[in-house]
N, C-alpha and C. Protein backbone atom coordinates (compact mmCIF):
# COMPACT_ATOMS: atom_id res chain seq x y z
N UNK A 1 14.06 15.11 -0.78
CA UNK A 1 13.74 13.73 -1.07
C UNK A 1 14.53 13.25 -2.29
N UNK A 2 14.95 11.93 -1.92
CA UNK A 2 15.91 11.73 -3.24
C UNK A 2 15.52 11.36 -4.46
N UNK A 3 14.39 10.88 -4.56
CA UNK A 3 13.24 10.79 -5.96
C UNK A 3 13.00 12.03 -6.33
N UNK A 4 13.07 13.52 -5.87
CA UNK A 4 12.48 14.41 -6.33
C UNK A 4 13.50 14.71 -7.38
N UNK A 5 15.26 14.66 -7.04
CA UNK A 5 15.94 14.73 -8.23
C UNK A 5 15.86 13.88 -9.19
N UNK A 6 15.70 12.62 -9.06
CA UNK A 6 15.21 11.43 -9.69
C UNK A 6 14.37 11.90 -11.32
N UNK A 7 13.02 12.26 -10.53
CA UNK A 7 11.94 12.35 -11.45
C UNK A 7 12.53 13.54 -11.91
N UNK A 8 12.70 15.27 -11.54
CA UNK A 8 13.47 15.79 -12.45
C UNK A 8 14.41 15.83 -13.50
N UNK A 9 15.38 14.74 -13.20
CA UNK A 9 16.55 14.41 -14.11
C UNK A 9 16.01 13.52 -15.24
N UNK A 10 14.49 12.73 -15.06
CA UNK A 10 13.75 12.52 -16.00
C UNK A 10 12.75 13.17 -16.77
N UNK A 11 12.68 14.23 -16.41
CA UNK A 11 12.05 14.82 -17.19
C UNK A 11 10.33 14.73 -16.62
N UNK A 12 10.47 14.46 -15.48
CA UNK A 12 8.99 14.57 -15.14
C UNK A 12 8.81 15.42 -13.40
N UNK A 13 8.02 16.07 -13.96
CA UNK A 13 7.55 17.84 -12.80
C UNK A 13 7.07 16.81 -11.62
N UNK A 14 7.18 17.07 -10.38
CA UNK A 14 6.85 16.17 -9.27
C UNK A 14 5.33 16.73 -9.04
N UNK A 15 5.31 17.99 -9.30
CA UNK A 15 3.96 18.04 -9.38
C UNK A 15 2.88 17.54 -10.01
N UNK A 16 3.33 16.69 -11.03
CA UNK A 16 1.87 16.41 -11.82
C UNK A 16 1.99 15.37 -11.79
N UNK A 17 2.65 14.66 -10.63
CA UNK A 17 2.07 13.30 -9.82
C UNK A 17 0.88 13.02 -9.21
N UNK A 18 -0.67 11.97 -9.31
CA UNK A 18 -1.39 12.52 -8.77
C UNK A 18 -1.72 10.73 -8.38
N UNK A 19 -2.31 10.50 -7.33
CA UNK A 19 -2.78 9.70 -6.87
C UNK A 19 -4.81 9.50 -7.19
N UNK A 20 -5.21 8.65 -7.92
CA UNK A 20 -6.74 8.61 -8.05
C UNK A 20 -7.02 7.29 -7.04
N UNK A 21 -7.67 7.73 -6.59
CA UNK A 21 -8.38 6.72 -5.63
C UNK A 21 -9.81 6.01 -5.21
N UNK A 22 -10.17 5.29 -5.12
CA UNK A 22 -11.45 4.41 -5.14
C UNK A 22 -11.63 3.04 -4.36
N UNK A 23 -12.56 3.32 -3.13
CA UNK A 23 -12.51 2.29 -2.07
C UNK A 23 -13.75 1.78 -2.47
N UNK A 24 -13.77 0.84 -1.49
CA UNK A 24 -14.48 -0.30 -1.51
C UNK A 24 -14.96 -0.70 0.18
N UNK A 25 -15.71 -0.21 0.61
CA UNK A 25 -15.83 -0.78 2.12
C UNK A 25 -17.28 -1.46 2.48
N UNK A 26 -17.12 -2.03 3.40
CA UNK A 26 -18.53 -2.87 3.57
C UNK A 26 -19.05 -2.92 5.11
N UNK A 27 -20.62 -2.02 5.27
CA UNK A 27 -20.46 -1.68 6.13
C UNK A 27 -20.90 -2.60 7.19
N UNK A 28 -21.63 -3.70 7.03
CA UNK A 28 -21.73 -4.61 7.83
C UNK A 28 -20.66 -5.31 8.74
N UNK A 29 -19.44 -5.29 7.50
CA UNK A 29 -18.20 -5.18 7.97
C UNK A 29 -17.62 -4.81 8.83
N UNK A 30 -17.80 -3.61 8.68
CA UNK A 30 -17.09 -2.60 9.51
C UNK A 30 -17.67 -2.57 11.13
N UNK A 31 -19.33 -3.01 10.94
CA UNK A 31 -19.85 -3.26 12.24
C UNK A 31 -19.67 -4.52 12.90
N UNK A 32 -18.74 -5.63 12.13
CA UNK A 32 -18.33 -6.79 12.94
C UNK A 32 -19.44 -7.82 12.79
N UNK A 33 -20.65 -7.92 11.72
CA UNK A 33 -21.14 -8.22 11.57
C UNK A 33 -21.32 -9.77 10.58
N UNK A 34 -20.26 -9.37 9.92
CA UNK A 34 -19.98 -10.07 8.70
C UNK A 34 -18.51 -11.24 8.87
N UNK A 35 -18.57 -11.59 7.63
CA UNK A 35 -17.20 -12.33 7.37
C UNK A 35 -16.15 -11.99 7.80
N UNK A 36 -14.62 -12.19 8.69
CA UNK A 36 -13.47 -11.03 8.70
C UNK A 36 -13.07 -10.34 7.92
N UNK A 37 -12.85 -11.44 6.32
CA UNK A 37 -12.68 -10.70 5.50
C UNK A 37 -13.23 -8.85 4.78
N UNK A 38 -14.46 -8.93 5.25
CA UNK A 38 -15.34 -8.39 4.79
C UNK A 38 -15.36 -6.69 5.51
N UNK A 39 -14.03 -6.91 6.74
CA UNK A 39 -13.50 -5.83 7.64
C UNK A 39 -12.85 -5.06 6.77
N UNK A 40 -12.01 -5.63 5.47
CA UNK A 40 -11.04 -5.29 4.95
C UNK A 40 -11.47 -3.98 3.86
N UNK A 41 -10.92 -2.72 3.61
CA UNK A 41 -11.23 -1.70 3.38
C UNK A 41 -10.29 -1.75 1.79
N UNK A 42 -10.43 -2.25 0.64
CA UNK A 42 -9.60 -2.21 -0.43
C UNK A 42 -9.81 -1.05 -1.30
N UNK A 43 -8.58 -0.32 -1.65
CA UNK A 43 -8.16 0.69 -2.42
C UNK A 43 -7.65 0.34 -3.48
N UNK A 44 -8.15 0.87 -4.77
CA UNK A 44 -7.46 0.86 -5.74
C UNK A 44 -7.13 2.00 -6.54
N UNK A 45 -6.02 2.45 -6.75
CA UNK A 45 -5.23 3.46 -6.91
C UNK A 45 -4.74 3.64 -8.47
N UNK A 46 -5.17 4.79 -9.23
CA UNK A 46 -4.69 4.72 -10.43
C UNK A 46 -3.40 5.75 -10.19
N UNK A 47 -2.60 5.20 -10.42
CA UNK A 47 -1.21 6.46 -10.53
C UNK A 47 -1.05 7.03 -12.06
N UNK A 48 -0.98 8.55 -11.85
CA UNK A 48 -1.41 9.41 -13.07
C UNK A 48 -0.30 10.77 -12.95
N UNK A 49 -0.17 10.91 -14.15
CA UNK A 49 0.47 12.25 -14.58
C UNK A 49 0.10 13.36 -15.47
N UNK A 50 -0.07 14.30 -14.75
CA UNK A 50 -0.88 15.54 -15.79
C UNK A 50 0.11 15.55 -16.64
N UNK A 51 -0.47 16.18 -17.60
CA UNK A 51 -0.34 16.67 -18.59
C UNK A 51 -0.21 18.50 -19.03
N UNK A 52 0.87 18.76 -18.81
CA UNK A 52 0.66 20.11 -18.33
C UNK A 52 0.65 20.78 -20.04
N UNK A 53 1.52 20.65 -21.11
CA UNK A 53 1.38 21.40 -22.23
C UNK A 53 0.06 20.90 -22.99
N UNK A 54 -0.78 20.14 -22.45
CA UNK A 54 -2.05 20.75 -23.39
C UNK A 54 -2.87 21.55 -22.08
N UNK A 55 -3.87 21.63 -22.66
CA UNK A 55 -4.69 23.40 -22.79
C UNK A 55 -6.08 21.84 -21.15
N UNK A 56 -6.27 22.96 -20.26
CA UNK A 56 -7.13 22.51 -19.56
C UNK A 56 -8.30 21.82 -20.02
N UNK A 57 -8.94 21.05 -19.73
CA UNK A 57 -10.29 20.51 -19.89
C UNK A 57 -11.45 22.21 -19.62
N UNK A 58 -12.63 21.49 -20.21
CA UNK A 58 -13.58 22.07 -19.73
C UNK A 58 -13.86 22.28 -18.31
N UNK A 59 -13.83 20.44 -17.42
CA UNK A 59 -13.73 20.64 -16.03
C UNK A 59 -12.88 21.15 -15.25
N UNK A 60 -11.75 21.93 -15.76
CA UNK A 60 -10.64 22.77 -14.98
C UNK A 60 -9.62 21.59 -14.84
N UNK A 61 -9.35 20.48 -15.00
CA UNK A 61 -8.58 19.98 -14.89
C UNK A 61 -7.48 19.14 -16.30
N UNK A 62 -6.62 19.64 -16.38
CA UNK A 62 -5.50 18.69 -17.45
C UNK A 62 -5.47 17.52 -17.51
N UNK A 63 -5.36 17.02 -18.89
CA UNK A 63 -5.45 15.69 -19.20
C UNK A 63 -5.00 14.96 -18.30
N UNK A 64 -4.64 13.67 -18.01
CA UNK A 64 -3.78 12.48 -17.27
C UNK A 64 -3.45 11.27 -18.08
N UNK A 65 -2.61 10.87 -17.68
CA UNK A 65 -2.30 9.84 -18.58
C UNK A 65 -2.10 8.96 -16.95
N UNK A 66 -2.37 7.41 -17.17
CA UNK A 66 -2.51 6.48 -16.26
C UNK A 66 -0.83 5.69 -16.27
N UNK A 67 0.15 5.96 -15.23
CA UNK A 67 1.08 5.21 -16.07
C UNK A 67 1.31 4.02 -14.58
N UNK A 68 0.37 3.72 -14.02
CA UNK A 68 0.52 2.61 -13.22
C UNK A 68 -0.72 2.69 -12.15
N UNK A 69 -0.61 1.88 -11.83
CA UNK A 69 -2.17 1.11 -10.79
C UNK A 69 -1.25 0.33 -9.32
N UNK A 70 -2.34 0.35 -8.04
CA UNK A 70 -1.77 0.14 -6.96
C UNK A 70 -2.95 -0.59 -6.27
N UNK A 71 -2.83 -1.56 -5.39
CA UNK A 71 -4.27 -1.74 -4.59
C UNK A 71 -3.22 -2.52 -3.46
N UNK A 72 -4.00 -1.89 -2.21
CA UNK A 72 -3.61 -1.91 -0.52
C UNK A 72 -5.00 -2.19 -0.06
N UNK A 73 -4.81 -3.11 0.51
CA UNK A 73 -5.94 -3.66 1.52
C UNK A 73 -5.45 -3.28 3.09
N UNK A 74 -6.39 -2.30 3.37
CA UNK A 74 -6.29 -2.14 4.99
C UNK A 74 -7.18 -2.93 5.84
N UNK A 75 -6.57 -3.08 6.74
CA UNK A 75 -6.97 -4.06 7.83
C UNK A 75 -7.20 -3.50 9.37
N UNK A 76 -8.45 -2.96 9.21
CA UNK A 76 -8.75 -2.02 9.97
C UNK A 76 -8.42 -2.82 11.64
N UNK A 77 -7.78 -1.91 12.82
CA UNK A 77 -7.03 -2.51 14.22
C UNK A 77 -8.46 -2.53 15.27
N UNK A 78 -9.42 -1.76 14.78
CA UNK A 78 -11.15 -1.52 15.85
C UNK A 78 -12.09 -1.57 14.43
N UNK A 79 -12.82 -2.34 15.43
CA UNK A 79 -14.60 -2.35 14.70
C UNK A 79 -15.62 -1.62 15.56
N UNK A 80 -16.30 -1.22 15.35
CA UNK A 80 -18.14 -0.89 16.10
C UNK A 80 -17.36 0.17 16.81
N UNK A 81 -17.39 1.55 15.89
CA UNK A 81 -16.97 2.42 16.94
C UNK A 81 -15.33 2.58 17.63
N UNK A 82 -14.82 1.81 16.78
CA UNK A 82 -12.87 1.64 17.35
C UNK A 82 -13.10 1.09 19.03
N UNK A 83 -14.42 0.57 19.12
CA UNK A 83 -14.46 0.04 20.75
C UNK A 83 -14.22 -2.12 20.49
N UNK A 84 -14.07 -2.51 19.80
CA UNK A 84 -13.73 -4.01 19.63
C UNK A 84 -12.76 -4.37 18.63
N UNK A 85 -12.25 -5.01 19.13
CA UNK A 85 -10.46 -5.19 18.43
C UNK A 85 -10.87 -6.37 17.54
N UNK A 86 -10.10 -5.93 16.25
CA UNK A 86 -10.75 -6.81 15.42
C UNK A 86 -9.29 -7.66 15.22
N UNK A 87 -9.59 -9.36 15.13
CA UNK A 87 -8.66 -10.39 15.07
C UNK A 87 -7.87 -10.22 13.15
N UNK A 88 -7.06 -9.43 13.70
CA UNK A 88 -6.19 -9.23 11.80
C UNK A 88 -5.84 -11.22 11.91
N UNK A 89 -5.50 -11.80 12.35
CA UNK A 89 -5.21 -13.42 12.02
C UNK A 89 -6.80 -13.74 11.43
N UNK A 90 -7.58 -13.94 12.01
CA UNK A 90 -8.64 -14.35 11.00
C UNK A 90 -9.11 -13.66 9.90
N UNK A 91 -9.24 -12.04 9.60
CA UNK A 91 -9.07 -11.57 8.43
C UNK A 91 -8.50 -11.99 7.70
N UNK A 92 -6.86 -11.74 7.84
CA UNK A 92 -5.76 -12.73 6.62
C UNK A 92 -6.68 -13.97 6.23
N UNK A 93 -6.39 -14.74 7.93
CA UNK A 93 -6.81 -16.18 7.21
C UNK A 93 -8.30 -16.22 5.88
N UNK A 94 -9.01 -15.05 6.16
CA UNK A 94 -10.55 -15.47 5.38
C UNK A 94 -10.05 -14.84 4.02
N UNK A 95 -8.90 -14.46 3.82
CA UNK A 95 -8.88 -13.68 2.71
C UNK A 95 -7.80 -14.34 1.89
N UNK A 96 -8.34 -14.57 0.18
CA UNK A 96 -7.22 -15.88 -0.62
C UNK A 96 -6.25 -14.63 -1.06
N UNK A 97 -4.96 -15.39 -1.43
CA UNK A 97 -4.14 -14.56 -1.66
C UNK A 97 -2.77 -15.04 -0.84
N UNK A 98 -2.25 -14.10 -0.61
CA UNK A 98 -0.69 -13.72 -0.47
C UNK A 98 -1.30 -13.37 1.57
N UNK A 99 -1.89 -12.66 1.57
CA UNK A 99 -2.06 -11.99 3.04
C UNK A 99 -1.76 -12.86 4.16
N UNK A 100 -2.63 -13.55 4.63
CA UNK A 100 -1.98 -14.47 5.69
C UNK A 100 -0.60 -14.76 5.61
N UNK A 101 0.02 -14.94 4.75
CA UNK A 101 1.47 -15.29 5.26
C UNK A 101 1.66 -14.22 5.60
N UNK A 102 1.59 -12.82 4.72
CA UNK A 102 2.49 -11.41 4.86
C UNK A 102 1.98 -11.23 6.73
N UNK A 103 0.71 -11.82 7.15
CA UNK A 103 0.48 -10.53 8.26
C UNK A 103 0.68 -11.88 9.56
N UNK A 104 0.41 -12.93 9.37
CA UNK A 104 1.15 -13.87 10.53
C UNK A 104 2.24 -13.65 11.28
N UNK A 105 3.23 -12.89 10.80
CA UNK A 105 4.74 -12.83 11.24
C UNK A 105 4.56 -11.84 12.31
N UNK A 106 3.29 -10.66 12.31
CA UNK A 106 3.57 -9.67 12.71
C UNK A 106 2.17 -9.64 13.47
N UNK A 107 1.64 -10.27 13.72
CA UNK A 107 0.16 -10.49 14.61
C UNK A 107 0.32 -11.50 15.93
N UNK A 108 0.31 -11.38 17.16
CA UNK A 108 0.58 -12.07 18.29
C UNK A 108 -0.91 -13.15 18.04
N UNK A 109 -0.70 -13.96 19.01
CA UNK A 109 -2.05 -14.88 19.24
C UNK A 109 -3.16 -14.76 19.12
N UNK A 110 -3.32 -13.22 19.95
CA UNK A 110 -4.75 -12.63 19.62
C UNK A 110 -5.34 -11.81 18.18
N UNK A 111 -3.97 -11.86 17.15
CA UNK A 111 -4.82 -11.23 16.48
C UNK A 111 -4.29 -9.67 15.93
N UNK A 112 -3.49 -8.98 17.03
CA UNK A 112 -3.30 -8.10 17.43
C UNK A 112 -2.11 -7.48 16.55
N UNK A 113 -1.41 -6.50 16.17
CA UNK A 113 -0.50 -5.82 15.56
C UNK A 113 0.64 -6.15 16.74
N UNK A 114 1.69 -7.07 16.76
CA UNK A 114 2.66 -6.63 17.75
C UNK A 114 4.17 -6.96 16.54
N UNK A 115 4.94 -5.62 16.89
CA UNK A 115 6.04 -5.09 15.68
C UNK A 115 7.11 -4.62 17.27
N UNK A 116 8.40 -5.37 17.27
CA UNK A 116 9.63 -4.80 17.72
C UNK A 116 9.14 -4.97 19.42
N UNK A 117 8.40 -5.78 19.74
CA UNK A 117 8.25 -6.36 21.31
C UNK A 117 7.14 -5.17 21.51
N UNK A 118 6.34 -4.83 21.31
CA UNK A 118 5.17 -4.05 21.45
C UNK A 118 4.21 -4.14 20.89
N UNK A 119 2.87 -4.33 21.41
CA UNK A 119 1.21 -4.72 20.76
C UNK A 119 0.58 -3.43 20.31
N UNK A 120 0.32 -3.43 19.22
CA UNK A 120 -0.27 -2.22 19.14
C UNK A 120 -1.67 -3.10 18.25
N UNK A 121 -3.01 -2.02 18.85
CA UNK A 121 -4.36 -1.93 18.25
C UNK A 121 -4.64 -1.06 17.32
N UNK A 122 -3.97 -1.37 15.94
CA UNK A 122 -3.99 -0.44 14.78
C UNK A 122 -3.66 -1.03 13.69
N UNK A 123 -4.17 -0.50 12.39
CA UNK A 123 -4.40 -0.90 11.36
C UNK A 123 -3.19 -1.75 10.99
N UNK A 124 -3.45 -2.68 9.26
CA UNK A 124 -2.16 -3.18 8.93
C UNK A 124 -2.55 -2.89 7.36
N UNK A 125 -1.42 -1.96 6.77
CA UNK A 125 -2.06 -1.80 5.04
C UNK A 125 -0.48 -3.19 4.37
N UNK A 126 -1.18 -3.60 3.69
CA UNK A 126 -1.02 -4.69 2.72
C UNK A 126 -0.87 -4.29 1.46
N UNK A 127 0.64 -3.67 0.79
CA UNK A 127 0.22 -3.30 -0.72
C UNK A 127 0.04 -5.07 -1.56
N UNK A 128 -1.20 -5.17 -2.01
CA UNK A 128 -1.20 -6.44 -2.87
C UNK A 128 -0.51 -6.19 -4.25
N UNK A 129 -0.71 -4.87 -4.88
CA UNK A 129 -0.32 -5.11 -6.33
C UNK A 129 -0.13 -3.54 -6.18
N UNK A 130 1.21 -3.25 -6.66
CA UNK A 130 1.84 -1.93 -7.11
C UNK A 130 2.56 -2.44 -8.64
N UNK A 131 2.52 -1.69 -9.80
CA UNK A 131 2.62 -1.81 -11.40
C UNK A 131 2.94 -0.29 -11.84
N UNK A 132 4.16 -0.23 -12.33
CA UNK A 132 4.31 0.86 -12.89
C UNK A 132 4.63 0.53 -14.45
N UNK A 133 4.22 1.39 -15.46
CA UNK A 133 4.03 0.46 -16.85
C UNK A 133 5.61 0.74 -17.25
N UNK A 134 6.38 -0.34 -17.93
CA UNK A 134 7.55 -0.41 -18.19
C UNK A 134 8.78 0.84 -18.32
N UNK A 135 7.73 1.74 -19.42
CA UNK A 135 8.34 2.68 -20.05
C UNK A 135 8.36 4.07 -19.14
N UNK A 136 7.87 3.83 -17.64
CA UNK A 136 7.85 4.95 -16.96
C UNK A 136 8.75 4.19 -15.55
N UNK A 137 9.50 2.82 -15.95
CA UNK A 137 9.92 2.42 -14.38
C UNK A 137 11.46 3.00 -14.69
N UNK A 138 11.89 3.22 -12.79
CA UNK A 138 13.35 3.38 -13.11
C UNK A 138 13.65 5.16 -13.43
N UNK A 139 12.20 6.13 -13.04
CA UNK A 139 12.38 7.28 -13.30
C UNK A 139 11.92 8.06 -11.54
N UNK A 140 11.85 7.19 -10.80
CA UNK A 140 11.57 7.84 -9.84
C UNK A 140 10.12 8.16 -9.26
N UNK A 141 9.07 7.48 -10.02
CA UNK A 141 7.87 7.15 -9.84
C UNK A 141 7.21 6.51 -8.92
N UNK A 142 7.81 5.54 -9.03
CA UNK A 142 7.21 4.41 -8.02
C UNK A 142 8.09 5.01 -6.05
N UNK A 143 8.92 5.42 -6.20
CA UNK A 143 9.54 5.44 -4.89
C UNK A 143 8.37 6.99 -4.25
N UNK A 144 8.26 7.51 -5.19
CA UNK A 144 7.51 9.00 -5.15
C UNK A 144 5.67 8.31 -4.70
N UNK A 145 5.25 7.61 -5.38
CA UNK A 145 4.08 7.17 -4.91
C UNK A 145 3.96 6.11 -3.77
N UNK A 146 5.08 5.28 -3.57
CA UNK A 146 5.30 5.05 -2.22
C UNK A 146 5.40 5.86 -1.08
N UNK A 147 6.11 7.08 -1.16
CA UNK A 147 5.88 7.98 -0.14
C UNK A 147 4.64 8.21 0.20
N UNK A 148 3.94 9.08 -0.97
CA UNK A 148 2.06 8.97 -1.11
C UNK A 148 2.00 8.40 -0.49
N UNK A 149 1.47 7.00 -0.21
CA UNK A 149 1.37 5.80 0.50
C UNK A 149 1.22 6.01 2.02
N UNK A 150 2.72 5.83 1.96
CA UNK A 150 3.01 5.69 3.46
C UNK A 150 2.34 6.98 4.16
N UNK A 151 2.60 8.21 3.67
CA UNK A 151 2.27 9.86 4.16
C UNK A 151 0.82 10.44 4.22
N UNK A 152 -0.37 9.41 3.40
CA UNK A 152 -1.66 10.07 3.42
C UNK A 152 -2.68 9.03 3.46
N UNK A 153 -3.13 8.49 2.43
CA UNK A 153 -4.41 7.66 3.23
C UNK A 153 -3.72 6.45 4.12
N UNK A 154 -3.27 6.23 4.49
CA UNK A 154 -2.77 4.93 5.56
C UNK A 154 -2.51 5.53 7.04
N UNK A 155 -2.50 7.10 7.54
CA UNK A 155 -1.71 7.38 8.40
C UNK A 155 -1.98 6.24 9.75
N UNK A 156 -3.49 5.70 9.65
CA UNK A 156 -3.56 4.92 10.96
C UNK A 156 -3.14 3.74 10.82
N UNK A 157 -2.50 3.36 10.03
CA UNK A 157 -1.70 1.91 9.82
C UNK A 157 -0.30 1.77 10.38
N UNK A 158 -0.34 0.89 11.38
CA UNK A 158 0.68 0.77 12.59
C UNK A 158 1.72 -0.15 11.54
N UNK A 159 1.19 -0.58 10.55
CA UNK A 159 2.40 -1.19 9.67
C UNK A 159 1.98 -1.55 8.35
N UNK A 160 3.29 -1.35 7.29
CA UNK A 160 2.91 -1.65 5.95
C UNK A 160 3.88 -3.15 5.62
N UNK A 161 3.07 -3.80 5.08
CA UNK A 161 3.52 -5.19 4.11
C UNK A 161 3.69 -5.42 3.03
N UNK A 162 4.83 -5.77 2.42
CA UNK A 162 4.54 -6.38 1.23
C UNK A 162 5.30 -7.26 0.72
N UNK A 163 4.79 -7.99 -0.12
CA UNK A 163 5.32 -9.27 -0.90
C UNK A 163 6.00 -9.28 -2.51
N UNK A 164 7.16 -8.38 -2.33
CA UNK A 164 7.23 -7.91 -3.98
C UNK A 164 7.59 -9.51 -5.15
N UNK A 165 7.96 -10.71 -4.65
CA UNK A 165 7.63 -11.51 -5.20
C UNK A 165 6.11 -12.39 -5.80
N UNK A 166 4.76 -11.60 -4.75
CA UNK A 166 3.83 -12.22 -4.59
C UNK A 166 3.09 -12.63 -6.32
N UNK A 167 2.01 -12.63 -5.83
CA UNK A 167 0.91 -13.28 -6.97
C UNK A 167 0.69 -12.32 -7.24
N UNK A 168 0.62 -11.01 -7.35
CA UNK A 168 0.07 -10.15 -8.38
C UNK A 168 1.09 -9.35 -8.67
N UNK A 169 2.38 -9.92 -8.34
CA UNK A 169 3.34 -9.21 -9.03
C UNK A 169 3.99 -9.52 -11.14
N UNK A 170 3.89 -8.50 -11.74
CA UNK A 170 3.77 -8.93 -13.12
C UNK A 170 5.07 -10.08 -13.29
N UNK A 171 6.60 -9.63 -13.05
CA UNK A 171 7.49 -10.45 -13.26
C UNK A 171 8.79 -9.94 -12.27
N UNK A 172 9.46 -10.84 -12.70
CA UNK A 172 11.04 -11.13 -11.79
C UNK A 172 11.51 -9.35 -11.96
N UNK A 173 11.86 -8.65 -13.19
CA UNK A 173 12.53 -7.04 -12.96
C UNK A 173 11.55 -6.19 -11.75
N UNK A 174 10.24 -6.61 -12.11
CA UNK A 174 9.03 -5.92 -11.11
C UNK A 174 9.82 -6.20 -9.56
N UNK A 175 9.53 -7.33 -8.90
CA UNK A 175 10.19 -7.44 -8.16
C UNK A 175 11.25 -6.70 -7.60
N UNK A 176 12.38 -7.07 -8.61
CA UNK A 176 13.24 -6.35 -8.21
C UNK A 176 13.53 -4.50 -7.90
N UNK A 177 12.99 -4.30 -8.72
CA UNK A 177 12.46 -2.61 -8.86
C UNK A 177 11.49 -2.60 -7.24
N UNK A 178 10.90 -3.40 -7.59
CA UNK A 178 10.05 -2.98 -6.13
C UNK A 178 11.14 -2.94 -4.43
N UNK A 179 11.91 -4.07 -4.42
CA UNK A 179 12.60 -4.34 -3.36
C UNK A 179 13.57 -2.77 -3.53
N UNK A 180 13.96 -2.10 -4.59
CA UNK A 180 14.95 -1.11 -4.49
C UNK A 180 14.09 0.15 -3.81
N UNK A 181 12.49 0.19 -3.79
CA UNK A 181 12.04 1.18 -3.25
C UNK A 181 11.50 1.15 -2.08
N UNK A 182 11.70 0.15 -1.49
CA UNK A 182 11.24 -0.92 0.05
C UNK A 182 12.72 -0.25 0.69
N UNK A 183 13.23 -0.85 0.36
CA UNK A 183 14.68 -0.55 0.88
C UNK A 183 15.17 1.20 1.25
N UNK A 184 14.97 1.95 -0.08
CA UNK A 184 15.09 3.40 0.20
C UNK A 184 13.46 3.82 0.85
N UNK A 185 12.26 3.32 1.27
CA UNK A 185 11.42 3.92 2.27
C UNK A 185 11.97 3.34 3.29
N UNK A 186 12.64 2.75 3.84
CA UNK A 186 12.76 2.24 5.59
C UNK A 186 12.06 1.19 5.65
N UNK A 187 11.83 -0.06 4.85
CA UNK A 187 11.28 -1.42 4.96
C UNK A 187 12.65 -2.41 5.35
N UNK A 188 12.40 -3.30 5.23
CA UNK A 188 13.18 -4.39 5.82
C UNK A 188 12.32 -5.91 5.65
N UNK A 189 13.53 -6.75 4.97
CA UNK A 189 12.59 -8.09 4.93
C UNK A 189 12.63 -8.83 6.15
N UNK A 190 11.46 -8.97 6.12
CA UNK A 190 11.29 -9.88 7.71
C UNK A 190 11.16 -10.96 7.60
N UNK A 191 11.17 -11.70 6.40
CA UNK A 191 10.92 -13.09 6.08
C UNK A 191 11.66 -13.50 4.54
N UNK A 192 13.25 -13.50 4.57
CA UNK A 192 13.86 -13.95 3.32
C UNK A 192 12.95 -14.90 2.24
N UNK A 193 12.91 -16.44 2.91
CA UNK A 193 12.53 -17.24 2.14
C UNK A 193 11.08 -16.96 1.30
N UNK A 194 9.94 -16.23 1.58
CA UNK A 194 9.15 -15.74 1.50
C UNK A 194 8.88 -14.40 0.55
N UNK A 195 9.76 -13.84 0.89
CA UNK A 195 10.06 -12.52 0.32
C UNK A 195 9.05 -11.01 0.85
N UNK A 196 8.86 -11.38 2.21
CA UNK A 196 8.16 -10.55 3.02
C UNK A 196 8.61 -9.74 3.74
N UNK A 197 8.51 -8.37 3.28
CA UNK A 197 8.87 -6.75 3.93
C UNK A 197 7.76 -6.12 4.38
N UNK A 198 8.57 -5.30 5.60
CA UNK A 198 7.72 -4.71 6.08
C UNK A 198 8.04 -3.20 7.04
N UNK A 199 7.52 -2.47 7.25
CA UNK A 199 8.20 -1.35 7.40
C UNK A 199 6.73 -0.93 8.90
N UNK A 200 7.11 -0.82 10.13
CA UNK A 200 6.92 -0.01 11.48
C UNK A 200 6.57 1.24 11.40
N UNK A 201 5.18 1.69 10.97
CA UNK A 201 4.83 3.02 10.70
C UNK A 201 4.32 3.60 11.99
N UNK A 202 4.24 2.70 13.30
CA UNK A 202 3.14 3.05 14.53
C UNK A 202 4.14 4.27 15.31
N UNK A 203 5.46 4.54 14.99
CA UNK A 203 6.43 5.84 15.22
C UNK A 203 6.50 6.87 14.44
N UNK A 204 5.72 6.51 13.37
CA UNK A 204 5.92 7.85 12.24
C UNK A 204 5.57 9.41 12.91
């Protein structure tokens, strides 16, 4: 992987990359019960790096230091049992933000995931806000926790989105840093004026 020389040549062990994670789901939701919005499964992700030269914790585990934060809203493709297809167009629509535009382009009439002339009934993850803190961007971090991403909690997400210009992006270098690691995962903008990428995970 080409980040793994990356983060080495900076001085940081690929191992003591760690992903912290903390959802949010609602289960009324999930039973189709509720708001669309309320389908939506949000993660928020502290991105962390051990600390390997000090001495273990009591709890067996080495310090961390927090050097960036992530949150992906999945948009689950079945409700009640993966037996009723849940409308991703009215989710977006119930949800403020950036989303509806990102997931319109890529949802047929019904609702439905259709990417490259094919419908698929499966998830759609939405990174809303990826932040890596200044003094750690540009070392191979962020492309390394994008992999994360794409490779472990999302596997049932038939596609990833994102808006590296959006509203919870900090500024214009962010951006740009972000589009350089869109580009080396296999994304593609699907919407110039907009600034909407998106990357076909339902072949992974």
């Amino acid at each position: 992987m080409y980040f793994i020389d990356k983060l080495i040549k900076n001085g940081i062990d690929p191992e003591t990359i760690y992903l912290s994670v903390s959802s949010r789901i609602n289960l009324i939701g999930i039973m189709g019960e509720a708001e669309p919005d309320d389908t939506i499964i949000l993660y928020d992700i502290a991105i962390e790096l051990e600390k390997h030269e000090n001495d273990k914790e009591i709890s067996g585990r080495y310090a961390v230091e927090t050097v960036g934060e992530a949150r992906v809203l999945s948009l689950p493709g079945f409700l009640k049992d993966g037996m009723e297809v849940n409308n991703l167009l009215d989710v977006a629509d119930s949800y403020s933000g950036d989303l509806l535009m990102a997931v319109e382009l890529i949802v047929n009439e019904d609702g439905c995931l259709e990417m490259d002339g094919g419908t698929l009934d499966s998830d759609i993850a939405f990174i809303e806000e990826f932040k890596i803190k200044p003094e750690y961007q540009n070392k191979g971090i962020g492309s390394a926790v994008m992999y994360l991403l794409l490779n472990s909690y999302f596997n049932s997400a038939g596609a990833f989105v994102v808006i590296p210009s959006g509203e919870r992006i900090i500024n214009a270098q962010s951006a740009v840093n972000m589009r350089k690691i869109l580009l080396k995962q296999g994304f593609y903008c699907i919407d110039t004026d907009n600034d909407i990428w998106v990357k076909n995970t339902s072949l992974c």
